[in-house]
Structure formats: structure tokens, C-alpha cells
C-alpha atoms as a PDB file:
ATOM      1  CA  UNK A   1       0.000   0.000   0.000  1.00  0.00           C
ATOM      2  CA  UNK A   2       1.450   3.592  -1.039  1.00  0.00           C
ATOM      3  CA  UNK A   3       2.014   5.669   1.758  1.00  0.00           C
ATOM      4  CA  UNK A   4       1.570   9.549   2.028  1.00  0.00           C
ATOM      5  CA  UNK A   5       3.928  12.399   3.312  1.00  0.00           C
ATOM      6  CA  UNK A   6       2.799  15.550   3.671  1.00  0.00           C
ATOM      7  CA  UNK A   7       5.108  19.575   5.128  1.00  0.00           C
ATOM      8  CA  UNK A   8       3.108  21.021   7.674  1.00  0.00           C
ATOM      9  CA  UNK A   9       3.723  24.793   8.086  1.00  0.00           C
ATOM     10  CA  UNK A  10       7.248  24.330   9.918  1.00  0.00           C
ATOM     11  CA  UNK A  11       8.233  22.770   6.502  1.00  0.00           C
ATOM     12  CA  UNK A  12       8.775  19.252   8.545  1.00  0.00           C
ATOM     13  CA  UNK A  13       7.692  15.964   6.930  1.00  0.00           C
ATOM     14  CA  UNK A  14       4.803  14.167   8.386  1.00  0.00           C
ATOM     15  CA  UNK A  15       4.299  10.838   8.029  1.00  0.00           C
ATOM     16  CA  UNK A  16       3.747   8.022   6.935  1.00  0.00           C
ATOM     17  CA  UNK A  17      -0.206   8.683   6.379  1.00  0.00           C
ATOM     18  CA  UNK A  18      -2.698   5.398   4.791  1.00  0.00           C
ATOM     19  CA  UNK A  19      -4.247   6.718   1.770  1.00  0.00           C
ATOM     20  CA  UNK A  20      -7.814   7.232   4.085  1.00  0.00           C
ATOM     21  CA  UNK A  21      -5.909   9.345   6.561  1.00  0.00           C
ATOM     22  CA  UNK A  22      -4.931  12.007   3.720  1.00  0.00           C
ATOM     23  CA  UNK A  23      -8.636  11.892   2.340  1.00  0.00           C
ATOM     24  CA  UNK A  24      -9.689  12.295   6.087  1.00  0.00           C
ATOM     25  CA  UNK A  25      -7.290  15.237   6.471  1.00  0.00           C
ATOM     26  CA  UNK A  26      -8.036  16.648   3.057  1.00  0.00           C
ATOM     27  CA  UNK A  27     -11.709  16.492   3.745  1.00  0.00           C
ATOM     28  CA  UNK A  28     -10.855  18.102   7.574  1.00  0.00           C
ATOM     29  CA  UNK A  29      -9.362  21.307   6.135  1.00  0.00           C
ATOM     30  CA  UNK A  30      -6.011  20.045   7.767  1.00  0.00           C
ATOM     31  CA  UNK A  31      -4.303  20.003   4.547  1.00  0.00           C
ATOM     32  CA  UNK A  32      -5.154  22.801   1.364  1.00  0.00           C
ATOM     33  CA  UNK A  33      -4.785  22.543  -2.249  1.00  0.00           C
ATOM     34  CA  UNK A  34      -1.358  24.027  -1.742  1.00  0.00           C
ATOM     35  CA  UNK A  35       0.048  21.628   0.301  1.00  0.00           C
ATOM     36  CA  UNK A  36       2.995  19.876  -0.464  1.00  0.00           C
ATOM     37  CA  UNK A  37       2.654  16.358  -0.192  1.00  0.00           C
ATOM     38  CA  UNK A  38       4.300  12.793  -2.008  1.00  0.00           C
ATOM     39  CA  UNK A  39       3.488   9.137  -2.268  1.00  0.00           C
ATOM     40  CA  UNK A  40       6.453   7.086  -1.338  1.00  0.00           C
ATOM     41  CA  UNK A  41       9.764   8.715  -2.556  1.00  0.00           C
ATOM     42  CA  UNK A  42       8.312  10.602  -5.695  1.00  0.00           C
ATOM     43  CA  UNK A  43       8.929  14.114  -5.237  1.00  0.00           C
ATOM     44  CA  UNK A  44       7.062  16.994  -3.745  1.00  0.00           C
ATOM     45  CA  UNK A  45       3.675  18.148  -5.717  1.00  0.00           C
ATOM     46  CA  UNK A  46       0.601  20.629  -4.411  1.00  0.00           C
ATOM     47  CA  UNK A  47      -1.805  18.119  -3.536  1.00  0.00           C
ATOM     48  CA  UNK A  48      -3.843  20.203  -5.883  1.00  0.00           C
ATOM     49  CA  UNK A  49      -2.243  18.562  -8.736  1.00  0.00           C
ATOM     50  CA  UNK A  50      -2.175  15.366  -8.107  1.00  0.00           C
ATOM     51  CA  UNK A  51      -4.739  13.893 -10.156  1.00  0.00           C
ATOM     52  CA  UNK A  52      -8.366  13.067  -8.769  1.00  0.00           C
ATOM     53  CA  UNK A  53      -7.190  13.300  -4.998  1.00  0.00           C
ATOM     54  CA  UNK A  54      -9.572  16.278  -4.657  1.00  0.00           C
ATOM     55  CA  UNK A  55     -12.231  14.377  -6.796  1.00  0.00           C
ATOM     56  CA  UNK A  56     -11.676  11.196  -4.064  1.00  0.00           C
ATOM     57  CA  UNK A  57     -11.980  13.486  -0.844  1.00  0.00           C
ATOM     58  CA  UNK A  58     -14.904  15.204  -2.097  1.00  0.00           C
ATOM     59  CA  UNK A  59     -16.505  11.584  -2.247  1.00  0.00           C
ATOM     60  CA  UNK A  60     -16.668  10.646   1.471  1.00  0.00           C
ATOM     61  CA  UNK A  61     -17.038   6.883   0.794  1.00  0.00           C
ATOM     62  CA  UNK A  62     -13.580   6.914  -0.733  1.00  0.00           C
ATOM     63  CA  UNK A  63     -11.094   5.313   1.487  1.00  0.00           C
ATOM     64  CA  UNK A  64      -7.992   4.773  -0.898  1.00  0.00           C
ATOM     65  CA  UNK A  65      -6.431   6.658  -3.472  1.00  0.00           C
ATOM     66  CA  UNK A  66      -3.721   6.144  -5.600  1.00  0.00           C
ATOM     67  CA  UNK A  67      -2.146   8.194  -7.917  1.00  0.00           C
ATOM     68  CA  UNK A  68      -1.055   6.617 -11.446  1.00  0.00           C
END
């Protein structure tokens, strides 16, 4: 299963997060578009951009997302 880092406002790394913990935080306000966040080692992106995240936390019955 991928797991999810996200930099919290101290520009720290925190994690490792399951895929439903992001959507839960996502879906929380804890983490905005412009958060920088990765799935395993890939490198940093907005969360904005990674494809269909949004689209899965906006669906609350979505547990686990993975990015292609």
C-alpha cells in the first residue's frame, strides 16, 4: 500500500499517512490545495495537482487513493 507524506507549516515531513488518513485530512481542512505532499519517494507536488485526490476526498465513501 502507497504511503503519504505531507510539510506542515514548519516545513517538517509528516508521516507516513494510509491513503484514508490524507482523504480524512483533506476532507478536515487540515491540509489545502497548496500543500505539499508525495506518495512514497516521488517528489514533492501541491496536492492540488495530483490527479483526482480532490475528486476522491470530495466523495466521502472513498477510502484509498492512488495516484497513477
Amino acid at each position: 500500500m502507497p504511503e503519504w507524506y505531507y510539510r506542515d507549516d514548519q516545513d517538517r515531513t509528516v508521516g507516513p499517512l494510509r491513503p484514508g488518513e490524507l482523504l480524512s485530512m483533506i476532507r478536515s481542512g487540515e491540509l489545502s490545495e497548496d500543500t505539499l505532499i508525495r506518495k512514497d519517494d516521488s517528489q514533492w507536488v501541491r496536492s492540488v495537482e495530483i490527479n483526482g485526490l480532490w475528486a476522491a476526498a470530495a466523495a466521502p465513501e472513498t477510502e484509498f487513493y492512488c495516484a497513477v
